[in-house]
Protein backbone atom coordinates (compact mmCIF):
# COMPACT_ATOMS: atom_id res chain seq x y z
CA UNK A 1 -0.61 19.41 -3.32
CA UNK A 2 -3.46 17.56 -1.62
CA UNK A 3 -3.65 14.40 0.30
CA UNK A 4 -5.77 11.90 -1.13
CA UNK A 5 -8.22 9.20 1.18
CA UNK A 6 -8.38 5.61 0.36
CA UNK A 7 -11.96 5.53 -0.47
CA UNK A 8 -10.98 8.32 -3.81
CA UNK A 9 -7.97 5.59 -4.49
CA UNK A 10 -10.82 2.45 -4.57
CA UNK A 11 -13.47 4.50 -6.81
CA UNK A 12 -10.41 5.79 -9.01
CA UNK A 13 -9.32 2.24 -9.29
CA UNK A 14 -12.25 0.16 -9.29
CA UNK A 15 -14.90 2.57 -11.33
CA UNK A 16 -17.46 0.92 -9.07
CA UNK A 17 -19.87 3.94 -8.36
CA UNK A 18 -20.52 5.91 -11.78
CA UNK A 19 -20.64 9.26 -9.71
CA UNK A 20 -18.04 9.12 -7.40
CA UNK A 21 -15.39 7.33 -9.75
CA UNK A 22 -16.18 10.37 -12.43
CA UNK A 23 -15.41 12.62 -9.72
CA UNK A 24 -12.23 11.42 -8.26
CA UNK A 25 -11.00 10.73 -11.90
CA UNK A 26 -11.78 14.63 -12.38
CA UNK A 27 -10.23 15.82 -9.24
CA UNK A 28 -7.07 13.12 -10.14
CA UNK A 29 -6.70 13.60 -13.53
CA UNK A 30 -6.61 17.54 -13.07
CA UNK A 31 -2.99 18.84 -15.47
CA UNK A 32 -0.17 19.28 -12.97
CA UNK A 33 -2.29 17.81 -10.12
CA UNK A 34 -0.19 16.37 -7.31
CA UNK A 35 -1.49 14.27 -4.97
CA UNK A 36 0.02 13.21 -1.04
CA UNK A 37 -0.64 9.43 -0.77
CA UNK A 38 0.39 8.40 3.24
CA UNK A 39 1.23 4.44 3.64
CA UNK A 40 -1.34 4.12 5.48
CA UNK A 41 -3.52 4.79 2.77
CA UNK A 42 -1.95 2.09 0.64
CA UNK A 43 -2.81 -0.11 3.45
CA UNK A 44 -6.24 0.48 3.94
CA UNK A 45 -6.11 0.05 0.06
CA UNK A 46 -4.96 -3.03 -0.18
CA UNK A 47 -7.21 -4.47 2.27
CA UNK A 48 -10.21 -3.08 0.71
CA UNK A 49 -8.91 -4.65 -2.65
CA UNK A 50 -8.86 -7.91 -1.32
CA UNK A 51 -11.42 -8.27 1.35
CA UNK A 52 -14.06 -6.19 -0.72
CA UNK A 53 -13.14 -6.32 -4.23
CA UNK A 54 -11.64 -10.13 -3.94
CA UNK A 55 -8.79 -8.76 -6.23
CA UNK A 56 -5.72 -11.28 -6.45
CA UNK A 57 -2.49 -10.27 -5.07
CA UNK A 58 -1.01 -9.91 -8.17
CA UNK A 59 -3.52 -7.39 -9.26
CA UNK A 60 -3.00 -5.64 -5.79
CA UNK A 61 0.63 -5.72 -6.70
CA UNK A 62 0.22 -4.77 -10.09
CA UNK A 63 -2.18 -1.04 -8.33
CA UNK A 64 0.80 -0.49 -5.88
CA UNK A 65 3.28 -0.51 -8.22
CA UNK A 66 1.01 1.60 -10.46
CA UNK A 67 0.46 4.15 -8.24
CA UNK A 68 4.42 4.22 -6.95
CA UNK A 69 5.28 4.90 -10.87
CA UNK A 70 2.32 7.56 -11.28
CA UNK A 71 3.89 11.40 -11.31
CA UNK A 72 0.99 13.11 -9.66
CA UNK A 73 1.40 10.71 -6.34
CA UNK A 74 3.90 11.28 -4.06
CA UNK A 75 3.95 9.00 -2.04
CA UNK A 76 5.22 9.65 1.40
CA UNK A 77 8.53 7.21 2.91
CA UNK A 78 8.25 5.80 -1.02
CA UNK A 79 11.57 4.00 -0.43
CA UNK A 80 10.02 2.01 2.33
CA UNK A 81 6.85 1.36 0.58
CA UNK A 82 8.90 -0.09 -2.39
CA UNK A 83 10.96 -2.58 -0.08
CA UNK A 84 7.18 -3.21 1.28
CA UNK A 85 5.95 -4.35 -1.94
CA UNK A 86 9.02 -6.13 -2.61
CA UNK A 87 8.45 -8.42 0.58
CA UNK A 88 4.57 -8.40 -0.06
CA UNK A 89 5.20 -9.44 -3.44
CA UNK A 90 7.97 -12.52 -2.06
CA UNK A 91 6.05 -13.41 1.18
CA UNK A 92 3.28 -14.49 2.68
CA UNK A 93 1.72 -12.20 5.19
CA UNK A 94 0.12 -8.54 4.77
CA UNK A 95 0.90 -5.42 2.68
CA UNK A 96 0.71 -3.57 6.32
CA UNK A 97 2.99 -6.78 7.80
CA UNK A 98 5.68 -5.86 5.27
CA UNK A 99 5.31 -1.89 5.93
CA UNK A 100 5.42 -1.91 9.58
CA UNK A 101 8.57 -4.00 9.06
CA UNK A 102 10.41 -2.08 6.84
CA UNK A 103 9.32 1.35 8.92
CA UNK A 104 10.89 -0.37 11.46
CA UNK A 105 14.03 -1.12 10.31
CA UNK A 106 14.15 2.50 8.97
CA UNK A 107 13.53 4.19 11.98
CA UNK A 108 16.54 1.98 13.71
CA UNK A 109 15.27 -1.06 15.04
CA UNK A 110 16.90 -3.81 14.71
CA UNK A 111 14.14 -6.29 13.83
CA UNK A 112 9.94 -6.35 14.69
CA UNK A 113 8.82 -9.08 17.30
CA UNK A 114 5.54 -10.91 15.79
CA UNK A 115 3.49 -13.95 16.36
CA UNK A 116 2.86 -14.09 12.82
CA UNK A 117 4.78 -17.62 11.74
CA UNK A 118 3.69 -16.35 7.95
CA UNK A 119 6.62 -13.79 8.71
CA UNK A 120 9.05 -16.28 9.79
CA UNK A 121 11.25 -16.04 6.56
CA UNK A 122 10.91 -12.44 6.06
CA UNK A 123 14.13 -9.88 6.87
CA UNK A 124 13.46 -7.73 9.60
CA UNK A 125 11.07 -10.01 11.66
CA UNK A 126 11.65 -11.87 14.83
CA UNK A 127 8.72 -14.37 15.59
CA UNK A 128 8.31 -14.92 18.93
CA UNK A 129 7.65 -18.75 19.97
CA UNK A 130 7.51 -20.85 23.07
């Protein structure tokens, strides 16, 4: 297994560079390949996505899920991802919002202290006001 680095996710994705996209498909396409994806990666990704590549959330939703459901990924704390799409996918703050949330909750606490009102309605948050 080998990890794989956001910008190999955007090229394999987005087939915006002729060379580099034909090489990551190589390397990712290999037979029994299997690839370590962190979350962190999926973050990066989805910012790139959007602040680069101007996709729409539902297309960003539409690569997470994608690459959740792909064999050769493993994605590292997958169940947490998938509760981090879910929320992404229902709310109306960040990917990395939703994953530092669920993480959270994971690892024990009890709820993540924000000042971002977007997270107001989302489980797991606790928006700090005055």
């Amino acid at each position: 297994m080998q990890g794989l680095d956001t910008n190999v996710l955007v090229r394999y994705l987005t087939q915006d560079d002729p060379e580099e996209s034909a090489l990551a498909a190589v390397a990712i396409e290999q037979p029994d390949a299997v690839f370590l994806i962190q979350p962190i990666v999926l973050c990066e990704l989805v910012w790139v996505l959007d602040s680069a590549y101007r996709f729409s959330k539902l297309e960003i939703l539409t690569a997470l899920e994608q690459i959740l459901r792909t064999a050769q990924f493993e994605v590292a704390r997958k169940d947490t991802v998938w509760k981090s799409v879910a929320g992404f996918r229902r709310g109306k703050g960040d990917f990395a919002d939703y994953f530092i949330g669920e993480a959270n909750l994971s690892d024990g606490a009890v709820s993540t202290l924000t000042f971002d009102k977007a997270l107001r309605p989302a489980t797991g948050f606790r928006l700090l006001e005055a």
